[in-house]
N, C-alpha and C. Protein backbone atom coordinates (compact mmCIF):
# COMPACT_ATOMS: atom_id res chain seq x y z
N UNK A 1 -61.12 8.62 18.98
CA UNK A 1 -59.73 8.76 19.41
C UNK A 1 -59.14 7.39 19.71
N UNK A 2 -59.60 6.16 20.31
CA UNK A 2 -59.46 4.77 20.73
C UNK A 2 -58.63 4.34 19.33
N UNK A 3 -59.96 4.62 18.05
CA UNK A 3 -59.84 3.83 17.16
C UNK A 3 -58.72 4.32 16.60
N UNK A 4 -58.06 5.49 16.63
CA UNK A 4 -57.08 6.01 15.91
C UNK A 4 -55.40 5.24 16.34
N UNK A 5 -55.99 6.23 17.80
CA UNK A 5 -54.55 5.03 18.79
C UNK A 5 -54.47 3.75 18.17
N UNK A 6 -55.44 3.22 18.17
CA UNK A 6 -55.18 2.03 17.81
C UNK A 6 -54.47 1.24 16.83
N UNK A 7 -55.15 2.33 15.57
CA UNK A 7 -54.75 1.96 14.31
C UNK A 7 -53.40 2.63 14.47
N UNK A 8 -53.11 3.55 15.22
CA UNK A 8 -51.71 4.28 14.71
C UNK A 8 -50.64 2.91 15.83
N UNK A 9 -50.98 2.37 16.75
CA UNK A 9 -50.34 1.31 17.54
C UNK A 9 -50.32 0.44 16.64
N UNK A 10 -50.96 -0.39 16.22
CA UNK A 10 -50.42 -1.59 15.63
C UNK A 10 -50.14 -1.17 14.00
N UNK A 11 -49.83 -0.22 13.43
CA UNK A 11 -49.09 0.13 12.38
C UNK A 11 -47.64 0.07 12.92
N UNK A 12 -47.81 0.90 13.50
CA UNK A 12 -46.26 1.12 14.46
C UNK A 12 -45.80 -0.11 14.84
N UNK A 13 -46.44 -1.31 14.99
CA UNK A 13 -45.83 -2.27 15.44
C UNK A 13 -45.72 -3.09 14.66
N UNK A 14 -46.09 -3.14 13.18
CA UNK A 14 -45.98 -3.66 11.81
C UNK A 14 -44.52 -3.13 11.28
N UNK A 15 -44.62 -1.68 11.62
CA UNK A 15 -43.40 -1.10 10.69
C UNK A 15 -42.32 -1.18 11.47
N UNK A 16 -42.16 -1.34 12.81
CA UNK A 16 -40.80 -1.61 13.67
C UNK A 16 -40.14 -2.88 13.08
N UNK A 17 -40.79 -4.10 12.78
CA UNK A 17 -39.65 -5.13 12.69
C UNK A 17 -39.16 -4.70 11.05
N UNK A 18 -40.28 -4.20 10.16
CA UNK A 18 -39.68 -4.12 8.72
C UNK A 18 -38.40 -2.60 9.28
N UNK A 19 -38.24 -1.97 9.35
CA UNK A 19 -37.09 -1.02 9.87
C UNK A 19 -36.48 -1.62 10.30
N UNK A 20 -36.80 -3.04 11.74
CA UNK A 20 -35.04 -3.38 11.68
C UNK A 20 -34.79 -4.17 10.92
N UNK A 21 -35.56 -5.18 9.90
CA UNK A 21 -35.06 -5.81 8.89
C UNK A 21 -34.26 -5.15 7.92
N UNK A 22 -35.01 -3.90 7.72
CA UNK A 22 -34.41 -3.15 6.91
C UNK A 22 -32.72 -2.81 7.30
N UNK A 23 -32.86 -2.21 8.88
CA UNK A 23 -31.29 -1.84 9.26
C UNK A 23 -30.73 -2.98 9.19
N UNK A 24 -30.88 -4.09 9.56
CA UNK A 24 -30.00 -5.81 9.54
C UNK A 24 -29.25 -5.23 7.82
N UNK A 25 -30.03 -5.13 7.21
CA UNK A 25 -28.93 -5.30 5.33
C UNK A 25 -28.39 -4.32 5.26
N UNK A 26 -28.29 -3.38 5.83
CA UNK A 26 -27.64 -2.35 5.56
C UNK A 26 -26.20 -2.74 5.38
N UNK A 27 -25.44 -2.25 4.09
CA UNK A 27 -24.38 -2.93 3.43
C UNK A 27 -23.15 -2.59 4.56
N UNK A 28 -21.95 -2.99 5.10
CA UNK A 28 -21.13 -2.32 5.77
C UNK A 28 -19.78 -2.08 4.85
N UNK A 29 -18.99 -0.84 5.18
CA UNK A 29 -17.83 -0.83 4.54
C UNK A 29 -16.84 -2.00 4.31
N UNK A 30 -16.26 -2.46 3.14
CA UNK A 30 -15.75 -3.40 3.17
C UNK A 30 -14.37 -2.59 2.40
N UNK A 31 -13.25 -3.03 3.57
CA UNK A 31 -11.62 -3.10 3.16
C UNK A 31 -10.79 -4.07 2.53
N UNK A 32 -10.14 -3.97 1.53
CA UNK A 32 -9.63 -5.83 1.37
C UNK A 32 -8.17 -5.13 1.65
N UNK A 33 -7.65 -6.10 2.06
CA UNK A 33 -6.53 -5.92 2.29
C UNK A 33 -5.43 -6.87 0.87
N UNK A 34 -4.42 -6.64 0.29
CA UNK A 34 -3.85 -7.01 -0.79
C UNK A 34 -2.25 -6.73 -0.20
N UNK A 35 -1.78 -8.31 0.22
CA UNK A 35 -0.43 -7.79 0.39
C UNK A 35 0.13 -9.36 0.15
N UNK A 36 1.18 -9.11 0.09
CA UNK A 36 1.85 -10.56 -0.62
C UNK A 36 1.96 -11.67 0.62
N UNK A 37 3.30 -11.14 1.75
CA UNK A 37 3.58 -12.33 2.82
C UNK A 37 2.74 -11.78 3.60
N UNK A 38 2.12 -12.90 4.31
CA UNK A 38 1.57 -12.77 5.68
C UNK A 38 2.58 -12.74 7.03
N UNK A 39 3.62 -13.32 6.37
CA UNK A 39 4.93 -13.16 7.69
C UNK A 39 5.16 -12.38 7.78
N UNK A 40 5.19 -11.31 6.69
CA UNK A 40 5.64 -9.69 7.07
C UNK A 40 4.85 -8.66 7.67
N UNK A 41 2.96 -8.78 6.75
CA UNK A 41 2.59 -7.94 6.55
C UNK A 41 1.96 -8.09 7.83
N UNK A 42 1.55 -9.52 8.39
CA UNK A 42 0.15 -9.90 9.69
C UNK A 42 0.08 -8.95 10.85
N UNK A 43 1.33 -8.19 10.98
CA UNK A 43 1.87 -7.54 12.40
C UNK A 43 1.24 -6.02 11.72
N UNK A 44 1.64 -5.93 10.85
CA UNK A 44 0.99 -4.44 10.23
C UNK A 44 -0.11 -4.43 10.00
N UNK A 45 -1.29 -5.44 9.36
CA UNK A 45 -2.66 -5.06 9.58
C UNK A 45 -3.52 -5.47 11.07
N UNK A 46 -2.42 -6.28 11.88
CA UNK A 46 -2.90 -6.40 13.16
C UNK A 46 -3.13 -5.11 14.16
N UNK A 47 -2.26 -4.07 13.75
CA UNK A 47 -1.67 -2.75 14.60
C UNK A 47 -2.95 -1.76 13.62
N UNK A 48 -3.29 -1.62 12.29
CA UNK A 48 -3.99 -1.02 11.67
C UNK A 48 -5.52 -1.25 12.53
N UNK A 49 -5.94 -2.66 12.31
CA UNK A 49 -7.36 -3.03 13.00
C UNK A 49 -7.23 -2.71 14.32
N UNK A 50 -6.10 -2.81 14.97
CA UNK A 50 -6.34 -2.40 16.32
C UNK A 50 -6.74 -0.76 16.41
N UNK A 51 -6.42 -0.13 15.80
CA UNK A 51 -6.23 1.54 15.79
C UNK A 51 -7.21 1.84 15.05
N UNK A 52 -7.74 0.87 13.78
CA UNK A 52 -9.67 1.40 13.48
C UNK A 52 -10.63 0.84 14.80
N UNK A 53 -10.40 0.24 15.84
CA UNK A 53 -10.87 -0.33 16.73
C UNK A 53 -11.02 1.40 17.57
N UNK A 54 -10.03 1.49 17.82
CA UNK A 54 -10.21 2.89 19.34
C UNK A 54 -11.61 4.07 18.08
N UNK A 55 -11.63 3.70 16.61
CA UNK A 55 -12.53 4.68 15.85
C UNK A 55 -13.93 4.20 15.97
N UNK A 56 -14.17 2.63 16.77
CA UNK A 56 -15.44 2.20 16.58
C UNK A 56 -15.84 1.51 15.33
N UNK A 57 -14.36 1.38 14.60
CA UNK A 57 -14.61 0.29 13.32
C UNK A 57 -14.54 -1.42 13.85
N UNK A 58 -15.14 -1.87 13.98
CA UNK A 58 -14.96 -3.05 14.64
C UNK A 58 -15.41 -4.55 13.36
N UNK A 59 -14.52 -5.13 13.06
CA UNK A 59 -14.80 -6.03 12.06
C UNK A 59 -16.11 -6.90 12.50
N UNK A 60 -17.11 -7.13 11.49
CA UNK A 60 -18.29 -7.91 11.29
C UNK A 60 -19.44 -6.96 12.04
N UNK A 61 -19.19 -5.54 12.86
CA UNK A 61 -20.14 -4.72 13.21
C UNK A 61 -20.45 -3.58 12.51
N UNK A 62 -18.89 -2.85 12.06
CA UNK A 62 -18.93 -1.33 11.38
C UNK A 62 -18.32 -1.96 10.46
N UNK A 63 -17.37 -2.84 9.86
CA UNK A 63 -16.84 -2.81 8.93
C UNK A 63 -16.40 -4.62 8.84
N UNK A 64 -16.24 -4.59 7.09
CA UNK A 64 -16.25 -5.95 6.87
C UNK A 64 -14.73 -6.11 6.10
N UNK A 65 -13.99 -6.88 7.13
CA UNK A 65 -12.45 -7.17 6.48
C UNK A 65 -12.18 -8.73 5.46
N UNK A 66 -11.87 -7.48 3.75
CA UNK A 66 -11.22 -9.04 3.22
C UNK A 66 -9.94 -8.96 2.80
N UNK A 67 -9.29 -10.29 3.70
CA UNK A 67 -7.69 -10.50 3.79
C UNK A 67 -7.44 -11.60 2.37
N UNK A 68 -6.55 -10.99 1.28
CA UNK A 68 -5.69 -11.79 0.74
C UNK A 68 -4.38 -11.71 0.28
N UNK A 69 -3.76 -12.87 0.48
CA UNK A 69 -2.33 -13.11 0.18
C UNK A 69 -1.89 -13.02 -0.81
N UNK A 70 -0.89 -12.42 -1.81
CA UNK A 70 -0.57 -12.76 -3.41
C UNK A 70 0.48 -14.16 -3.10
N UNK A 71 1.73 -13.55 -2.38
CA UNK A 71 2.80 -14.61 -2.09
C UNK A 71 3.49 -14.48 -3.57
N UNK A 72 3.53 -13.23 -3.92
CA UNK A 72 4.08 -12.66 -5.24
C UNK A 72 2.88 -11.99 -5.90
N UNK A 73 3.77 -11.13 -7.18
CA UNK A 73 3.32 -10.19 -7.76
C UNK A 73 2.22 -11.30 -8.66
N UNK A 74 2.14 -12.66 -9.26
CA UNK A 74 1.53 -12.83 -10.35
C UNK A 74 -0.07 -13.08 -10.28
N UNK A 75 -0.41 -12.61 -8.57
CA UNK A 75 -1.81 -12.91 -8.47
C UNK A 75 -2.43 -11.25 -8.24
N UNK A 76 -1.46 -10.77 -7.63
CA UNK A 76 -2.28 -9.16 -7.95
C UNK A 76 -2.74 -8.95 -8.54
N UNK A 77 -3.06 -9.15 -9.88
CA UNK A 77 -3.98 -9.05 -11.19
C UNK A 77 -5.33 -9.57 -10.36
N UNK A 78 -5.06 -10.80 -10.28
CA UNK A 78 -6.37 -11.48 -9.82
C UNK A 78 -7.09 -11.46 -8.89
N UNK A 79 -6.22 -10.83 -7.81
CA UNK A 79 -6.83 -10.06 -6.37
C UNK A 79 -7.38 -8.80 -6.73
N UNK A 80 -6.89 -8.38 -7.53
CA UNK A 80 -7.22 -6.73 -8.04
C UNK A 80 -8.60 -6.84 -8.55
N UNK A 81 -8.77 -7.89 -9.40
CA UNK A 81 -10.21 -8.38 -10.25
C UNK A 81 -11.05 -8.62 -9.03
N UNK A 82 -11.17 -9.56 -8.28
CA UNK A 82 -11.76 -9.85 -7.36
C UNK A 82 -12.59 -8.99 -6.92
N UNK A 83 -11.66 -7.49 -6.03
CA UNK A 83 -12.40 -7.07 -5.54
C UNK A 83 -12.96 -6.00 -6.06
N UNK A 84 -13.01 -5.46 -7.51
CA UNK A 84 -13.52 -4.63 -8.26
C UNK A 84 -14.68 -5.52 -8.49
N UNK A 85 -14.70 -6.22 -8.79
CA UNK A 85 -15.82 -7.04 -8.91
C UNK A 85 -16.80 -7.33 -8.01
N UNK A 86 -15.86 -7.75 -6.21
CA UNK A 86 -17.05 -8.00 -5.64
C UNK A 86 -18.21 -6.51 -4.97
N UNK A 87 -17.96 -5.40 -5.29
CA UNK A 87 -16.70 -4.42 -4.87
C UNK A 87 -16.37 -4.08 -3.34
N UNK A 88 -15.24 -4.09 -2.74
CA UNK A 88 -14.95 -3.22 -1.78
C UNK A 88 -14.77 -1.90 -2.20
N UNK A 89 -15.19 -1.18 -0.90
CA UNK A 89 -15.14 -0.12 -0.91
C UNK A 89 -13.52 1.18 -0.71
N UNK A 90 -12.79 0.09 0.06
CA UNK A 90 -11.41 1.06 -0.47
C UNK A 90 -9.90 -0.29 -0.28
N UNK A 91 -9.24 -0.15 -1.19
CA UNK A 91 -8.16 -1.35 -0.97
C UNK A 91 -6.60 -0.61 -0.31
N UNK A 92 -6.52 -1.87 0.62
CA UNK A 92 -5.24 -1.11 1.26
C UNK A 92 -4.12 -2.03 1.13
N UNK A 93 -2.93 -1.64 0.24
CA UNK A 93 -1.97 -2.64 -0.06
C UNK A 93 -0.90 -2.23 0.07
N UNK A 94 0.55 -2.63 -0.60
CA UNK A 94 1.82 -1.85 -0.48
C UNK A 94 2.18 -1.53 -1.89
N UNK A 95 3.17 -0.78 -1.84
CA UNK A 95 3.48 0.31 -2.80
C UNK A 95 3.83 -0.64 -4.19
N UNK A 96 4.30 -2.04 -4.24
CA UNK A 96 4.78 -2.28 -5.41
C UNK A 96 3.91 -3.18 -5.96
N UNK A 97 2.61 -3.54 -5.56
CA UNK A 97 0.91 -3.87 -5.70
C UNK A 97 0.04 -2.74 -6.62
N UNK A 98 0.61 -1.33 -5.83
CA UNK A 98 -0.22 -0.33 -6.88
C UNK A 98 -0.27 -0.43 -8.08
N UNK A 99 0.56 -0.12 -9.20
CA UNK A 99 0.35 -0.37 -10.30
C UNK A 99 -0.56 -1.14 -11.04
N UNK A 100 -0.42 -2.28 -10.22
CA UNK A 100 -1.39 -3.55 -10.77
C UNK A 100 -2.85 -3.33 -10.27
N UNK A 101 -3.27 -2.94 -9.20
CA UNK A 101 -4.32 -2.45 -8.72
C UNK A 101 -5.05 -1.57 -9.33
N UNK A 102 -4.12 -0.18 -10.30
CA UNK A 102 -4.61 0.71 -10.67
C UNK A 102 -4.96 0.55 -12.27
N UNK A 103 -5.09 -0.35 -12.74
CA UNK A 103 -4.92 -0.58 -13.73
C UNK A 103 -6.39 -1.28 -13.38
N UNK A 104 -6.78 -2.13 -12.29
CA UNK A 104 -8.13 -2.68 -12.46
C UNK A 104 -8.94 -1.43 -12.21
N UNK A 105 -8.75 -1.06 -11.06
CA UNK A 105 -10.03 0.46 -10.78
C UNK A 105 -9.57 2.02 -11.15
N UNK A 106 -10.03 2.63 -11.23
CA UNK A 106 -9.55 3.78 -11.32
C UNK A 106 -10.95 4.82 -10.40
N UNK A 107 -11.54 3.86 -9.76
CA UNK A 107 -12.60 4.86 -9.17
C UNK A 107 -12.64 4.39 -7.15
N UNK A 108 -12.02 2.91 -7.41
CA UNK A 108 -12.46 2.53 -5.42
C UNK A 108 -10.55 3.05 -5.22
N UNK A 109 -10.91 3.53 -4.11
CA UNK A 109 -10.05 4.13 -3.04
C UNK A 109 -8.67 3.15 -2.91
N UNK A 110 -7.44 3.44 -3.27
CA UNK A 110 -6.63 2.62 -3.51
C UNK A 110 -5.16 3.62 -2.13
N UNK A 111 -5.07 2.90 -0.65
CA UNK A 111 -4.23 2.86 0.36
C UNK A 111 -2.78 2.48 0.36
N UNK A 112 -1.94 3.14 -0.25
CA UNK A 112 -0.67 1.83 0.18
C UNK A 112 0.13 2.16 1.43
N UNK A 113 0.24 1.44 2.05
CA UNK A 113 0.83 1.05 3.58
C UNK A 113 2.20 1.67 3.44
N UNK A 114 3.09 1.84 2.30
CA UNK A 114 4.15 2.16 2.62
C UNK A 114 4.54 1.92 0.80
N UNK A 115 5.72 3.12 0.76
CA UNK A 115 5.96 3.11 -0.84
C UNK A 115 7.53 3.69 -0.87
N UNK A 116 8.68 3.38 -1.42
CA UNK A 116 9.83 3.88 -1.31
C UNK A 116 9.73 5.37 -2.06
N UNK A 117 9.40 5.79 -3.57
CA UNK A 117 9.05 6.83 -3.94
C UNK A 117 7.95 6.58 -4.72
N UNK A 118 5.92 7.03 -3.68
CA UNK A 118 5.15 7.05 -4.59
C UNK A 118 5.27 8.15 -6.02
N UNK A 119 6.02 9.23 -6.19
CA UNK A 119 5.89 10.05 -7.02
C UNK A 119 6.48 9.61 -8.02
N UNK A 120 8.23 8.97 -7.83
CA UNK A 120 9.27 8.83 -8.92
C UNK A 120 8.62 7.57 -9.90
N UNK A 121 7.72 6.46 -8.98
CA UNK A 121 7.37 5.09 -9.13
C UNK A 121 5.74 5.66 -10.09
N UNK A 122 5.49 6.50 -9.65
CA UNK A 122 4.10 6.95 -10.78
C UNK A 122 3.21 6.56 -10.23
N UNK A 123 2.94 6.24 -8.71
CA UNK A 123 1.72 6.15 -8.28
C UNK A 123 1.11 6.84 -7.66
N UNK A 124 1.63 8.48 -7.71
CA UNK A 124 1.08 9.74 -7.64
C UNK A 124 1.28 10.69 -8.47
N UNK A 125 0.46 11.67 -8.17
CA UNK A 125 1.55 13.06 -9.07
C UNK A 125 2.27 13.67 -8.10
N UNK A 126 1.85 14.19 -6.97
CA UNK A 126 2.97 14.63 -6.00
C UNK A 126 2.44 14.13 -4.23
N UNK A 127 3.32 14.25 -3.99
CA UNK A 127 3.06 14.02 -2.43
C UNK A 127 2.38 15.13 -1.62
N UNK A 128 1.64 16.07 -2.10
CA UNK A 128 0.76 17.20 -1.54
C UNK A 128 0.12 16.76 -2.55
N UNK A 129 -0.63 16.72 -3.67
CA UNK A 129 -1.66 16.36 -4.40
C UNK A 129 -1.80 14.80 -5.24
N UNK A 130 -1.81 13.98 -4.64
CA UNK A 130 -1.93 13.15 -4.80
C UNK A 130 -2.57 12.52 -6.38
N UNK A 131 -3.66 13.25 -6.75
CA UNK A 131 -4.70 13.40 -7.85
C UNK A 131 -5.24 11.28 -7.39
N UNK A 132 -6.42 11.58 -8.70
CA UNK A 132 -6.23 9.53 -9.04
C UNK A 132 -7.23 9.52 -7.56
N UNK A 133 -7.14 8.14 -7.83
CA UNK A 133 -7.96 7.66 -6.42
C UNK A 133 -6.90 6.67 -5.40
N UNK A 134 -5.63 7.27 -5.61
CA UNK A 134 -4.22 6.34 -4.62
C UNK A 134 -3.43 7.90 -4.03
N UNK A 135 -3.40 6.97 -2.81
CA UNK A 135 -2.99 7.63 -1.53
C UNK A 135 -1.94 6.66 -0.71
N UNK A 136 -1.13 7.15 0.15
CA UNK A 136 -0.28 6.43 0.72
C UNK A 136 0.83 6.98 1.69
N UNK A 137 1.77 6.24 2.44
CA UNK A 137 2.47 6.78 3.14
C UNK A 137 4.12 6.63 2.12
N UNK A 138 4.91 7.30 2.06
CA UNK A 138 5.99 7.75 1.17
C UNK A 138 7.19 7.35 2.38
N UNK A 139 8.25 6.24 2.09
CA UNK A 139 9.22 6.77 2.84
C UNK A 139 10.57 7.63 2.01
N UNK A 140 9.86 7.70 1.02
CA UNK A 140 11.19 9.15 0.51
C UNK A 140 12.69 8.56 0.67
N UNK A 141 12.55 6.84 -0.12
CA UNK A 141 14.14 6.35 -0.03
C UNK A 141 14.77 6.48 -1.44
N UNK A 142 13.78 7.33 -2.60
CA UNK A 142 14.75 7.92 -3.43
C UNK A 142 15.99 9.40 -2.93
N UNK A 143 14.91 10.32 -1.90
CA UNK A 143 15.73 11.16 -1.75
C UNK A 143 17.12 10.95 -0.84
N UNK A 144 16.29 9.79 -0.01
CA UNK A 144 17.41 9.31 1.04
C UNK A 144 19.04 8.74 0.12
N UNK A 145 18.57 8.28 -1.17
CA UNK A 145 19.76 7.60 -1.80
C UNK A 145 20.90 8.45 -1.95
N UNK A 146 20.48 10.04 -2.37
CA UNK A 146 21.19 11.32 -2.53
C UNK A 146 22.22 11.57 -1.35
N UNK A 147 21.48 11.36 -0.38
CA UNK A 147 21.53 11.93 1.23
C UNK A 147 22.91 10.93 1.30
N UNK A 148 22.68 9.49 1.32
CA UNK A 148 23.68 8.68 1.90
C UNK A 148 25.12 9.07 1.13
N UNK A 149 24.80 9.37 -0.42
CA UNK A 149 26.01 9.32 -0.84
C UNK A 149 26.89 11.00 -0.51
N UNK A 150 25.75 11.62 0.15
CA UNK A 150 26.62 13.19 0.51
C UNK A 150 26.73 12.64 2.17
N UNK A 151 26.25 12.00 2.23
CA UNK A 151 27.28 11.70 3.69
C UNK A 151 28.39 10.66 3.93
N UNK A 152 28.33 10.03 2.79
CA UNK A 152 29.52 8.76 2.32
C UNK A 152 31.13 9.58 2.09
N UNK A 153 30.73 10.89 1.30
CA UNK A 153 31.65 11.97 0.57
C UNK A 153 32.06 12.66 2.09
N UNK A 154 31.28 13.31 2.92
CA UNK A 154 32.12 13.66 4.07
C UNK A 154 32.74 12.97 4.93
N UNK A 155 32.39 11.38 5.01
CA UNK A 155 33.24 10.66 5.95
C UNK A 155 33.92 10.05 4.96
N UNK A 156 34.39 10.06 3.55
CA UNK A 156 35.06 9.61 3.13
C UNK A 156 35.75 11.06 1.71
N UNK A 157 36.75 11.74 2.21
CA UNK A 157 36.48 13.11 1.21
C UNK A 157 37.23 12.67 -0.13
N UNK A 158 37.86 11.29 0.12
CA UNK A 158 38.62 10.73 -1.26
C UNK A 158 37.98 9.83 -2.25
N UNK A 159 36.29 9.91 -1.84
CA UNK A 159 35.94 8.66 -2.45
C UNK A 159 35.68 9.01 -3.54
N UNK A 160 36.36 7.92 -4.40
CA UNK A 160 35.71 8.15 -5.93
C UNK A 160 35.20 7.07 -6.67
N UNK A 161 35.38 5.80 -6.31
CA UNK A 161 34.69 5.15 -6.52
C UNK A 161 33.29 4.02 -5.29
N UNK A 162 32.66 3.80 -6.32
CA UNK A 162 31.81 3.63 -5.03
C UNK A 162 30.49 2.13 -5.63
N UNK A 163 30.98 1.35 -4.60
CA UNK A 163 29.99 -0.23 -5.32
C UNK A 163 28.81 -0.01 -4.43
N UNK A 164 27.66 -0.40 -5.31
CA UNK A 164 26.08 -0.24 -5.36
C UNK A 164 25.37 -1.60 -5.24
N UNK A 165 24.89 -2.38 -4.07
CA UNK A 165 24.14 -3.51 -4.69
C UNK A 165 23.19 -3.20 -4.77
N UNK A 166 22.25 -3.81 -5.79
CA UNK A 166 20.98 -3.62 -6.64
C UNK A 166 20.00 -4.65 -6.75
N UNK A 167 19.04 -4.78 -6.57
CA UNK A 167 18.28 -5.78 -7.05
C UNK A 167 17.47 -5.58 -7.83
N UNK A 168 18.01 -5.82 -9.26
CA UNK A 168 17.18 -5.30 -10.62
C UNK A 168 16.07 -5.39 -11.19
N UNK A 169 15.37 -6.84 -9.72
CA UNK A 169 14.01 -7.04 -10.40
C UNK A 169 12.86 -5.79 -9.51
N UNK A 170 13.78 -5.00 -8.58
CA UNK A 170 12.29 -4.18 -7.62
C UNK A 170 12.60 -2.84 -8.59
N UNK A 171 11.71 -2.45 -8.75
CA UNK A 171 11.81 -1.58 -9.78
C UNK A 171 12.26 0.09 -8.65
N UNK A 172 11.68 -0.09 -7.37
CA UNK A 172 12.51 1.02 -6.57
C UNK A 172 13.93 1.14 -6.46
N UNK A 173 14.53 0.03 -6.97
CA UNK A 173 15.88 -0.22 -6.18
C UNK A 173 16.48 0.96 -7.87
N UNK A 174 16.06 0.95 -8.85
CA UNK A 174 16.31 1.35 -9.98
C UNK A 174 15.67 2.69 -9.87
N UNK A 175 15.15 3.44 -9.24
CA UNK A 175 15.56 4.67 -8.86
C UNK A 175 15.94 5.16 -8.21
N UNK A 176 16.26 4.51 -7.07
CA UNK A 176 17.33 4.94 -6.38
C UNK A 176 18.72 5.11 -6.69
N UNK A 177 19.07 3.87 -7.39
CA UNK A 177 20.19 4.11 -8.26
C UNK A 177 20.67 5.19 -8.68
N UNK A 178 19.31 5.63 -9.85
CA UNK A 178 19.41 6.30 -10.99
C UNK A 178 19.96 7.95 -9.84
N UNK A 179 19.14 8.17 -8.93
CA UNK A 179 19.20 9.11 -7.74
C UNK A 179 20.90 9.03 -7.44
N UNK A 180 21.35 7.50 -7.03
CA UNK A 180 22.76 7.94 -6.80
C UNK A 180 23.54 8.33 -7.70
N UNK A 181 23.61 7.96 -8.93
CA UNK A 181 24.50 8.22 -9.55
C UNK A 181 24.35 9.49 -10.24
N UNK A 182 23.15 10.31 -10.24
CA UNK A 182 23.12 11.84 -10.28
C UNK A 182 24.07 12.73 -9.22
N UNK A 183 23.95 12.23 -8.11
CA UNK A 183 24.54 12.79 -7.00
C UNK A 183 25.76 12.71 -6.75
N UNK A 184 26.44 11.13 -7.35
CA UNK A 184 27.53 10.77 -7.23
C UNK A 184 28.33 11.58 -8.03
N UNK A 185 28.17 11.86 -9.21
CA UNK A 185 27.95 12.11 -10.60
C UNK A 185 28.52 13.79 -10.52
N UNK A 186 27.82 14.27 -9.57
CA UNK A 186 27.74 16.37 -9.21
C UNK A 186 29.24 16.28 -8.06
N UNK A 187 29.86 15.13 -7.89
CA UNK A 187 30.77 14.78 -6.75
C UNK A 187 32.06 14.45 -7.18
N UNK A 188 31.94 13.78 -8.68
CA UNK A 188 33.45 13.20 -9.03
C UNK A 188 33.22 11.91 -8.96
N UNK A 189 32.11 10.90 -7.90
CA UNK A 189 32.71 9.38 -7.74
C UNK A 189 31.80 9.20 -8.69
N UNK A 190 32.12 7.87 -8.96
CA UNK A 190 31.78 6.97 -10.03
C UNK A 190 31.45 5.48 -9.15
N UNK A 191 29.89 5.33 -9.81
CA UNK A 191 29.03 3.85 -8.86
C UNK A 191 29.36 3.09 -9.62
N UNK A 192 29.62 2.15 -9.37
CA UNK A 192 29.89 0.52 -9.92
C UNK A 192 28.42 -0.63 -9.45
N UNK A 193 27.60 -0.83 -10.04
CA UNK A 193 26.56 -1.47 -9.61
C UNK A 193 26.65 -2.93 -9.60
N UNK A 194 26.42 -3.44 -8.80
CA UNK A 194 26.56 -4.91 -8.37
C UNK A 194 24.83 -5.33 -8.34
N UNK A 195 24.78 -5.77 -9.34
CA UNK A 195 23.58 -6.50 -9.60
C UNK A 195 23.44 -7.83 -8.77
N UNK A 196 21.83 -7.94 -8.16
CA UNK A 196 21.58 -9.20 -7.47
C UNK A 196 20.32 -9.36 -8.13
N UNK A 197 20.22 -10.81 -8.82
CA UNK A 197 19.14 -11.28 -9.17
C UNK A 197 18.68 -12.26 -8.46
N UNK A 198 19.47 -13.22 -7.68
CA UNK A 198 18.87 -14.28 -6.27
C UNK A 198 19.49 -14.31 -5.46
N UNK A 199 19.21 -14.68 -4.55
CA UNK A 199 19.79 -14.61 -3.37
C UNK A 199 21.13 -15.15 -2.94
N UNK A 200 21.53 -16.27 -4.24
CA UNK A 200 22.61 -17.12 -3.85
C UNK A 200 23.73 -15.72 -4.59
N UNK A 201 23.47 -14.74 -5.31
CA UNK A 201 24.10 -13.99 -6.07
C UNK A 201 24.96 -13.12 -4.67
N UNK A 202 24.35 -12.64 -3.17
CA UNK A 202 24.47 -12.31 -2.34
C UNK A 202 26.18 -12.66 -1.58
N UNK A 203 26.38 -14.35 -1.92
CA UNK A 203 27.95 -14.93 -1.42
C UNK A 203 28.43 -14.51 -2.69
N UNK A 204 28.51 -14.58 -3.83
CA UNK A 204 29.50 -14.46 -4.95
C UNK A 204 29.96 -13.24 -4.81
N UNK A 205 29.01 -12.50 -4.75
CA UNK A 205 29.85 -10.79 -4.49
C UNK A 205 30.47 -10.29 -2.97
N UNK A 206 30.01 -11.00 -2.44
CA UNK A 206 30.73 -11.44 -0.44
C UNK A 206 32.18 -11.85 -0.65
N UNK A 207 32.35 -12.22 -1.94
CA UNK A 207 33.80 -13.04 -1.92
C UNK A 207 34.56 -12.59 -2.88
N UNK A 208 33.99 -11.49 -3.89
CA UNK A 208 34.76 -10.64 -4.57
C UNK A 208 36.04 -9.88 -4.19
């Protein structure tokens, strides 16, 4: 019986450090985060980590955070590569990032923080079934476009014409549009779109 204890004690004390060597590698979830400004976005993944914090996600213990910047659309490609490659396990970005994202994975978990219309924009099939591996929060500012111009028509019951600024390069701003002028359209007024392509375009039509 000595000799058994024995042998079964210092086995046991062989296989304890390989188990926690073993638990030390254990891989942890890794998030990347993919968003263009850090001036905008820093306050929003600061409030996110705080709130996986009260879940016991705690960066470098339960989970491993990778932060990058595009500072425009022409590196999303290359952030997108990155982390399919290195792989994280789910990417959390904003709505006009998806596209480009989905085009690298179609299998890691794709988050967007906020999307004017994920459905109209094609980065869902519907907002109850999502399908795909992209998910997100919707603020529904195609339907809102409808909304403003039926409340433009009751505080204004003569309006018939009606100026639109646009910025033709966000591709949301172009369905919303398309949204008003259906609506406008079922009403009698007629949109006049005022295109903005930079910012200096902003005084020229100020002074129209």
């Amino acid at each position: 019986m000595r000799r058994r204890a024995f042998i079964t004690l210092v086995g046991g004390a062989i296989a304890w450090p390989l188990a926690a060597r073993g638990q030390s590698r254990v891989k942890l979830p890794i998030i990347g985060f993919l968003f263009a400004d850090p001036a905008i976005f820093t306050p929003w993944i600061a409030a996110f980590v705080e709130r996986l914090q009260a879940f016991d996600w705690i960066e470098g213990r339960t989970v491993i955070f990778e932060h990058r910047w595009s500072n425009g659309p022409e590196r999303d490609a290359e952030i997108a590569a990155e982390f399919v490659q290195q792989p994280v396990d789910v990417i959390l970005t904003d709505g006009p990032s998806v596209p480009v994202v989905k085009r690298a994975t179609s299998t890691i978990p794709i988050v967007f923080a906020l999307a004017s219309d994920p459905v109209g924009g094609g980065l869902v099939a519907s907002l109850g079934h999502p399908g795909g591996n992209t998910t997100g929060l919707s603020l529904q500012s195609t339907d809102l476009a409808g909304k403003r111009i039926e409340l433009l028509r009751e505080a204004v019951p003569h309006l018939h014409r009606l100026a639109v600024m646009i910025d033709v390069a966000f591709p949301q701003s172009v369905l919303e549009l398309r949204e008003a002028h259906t609506i406008a359209g079922s009403f009698g007024i007629e949109i006049v779109p005022l295109e903005i392509r930079r910012a200096e375009t902003l005084g020229r039509l100020s002074r129209r």
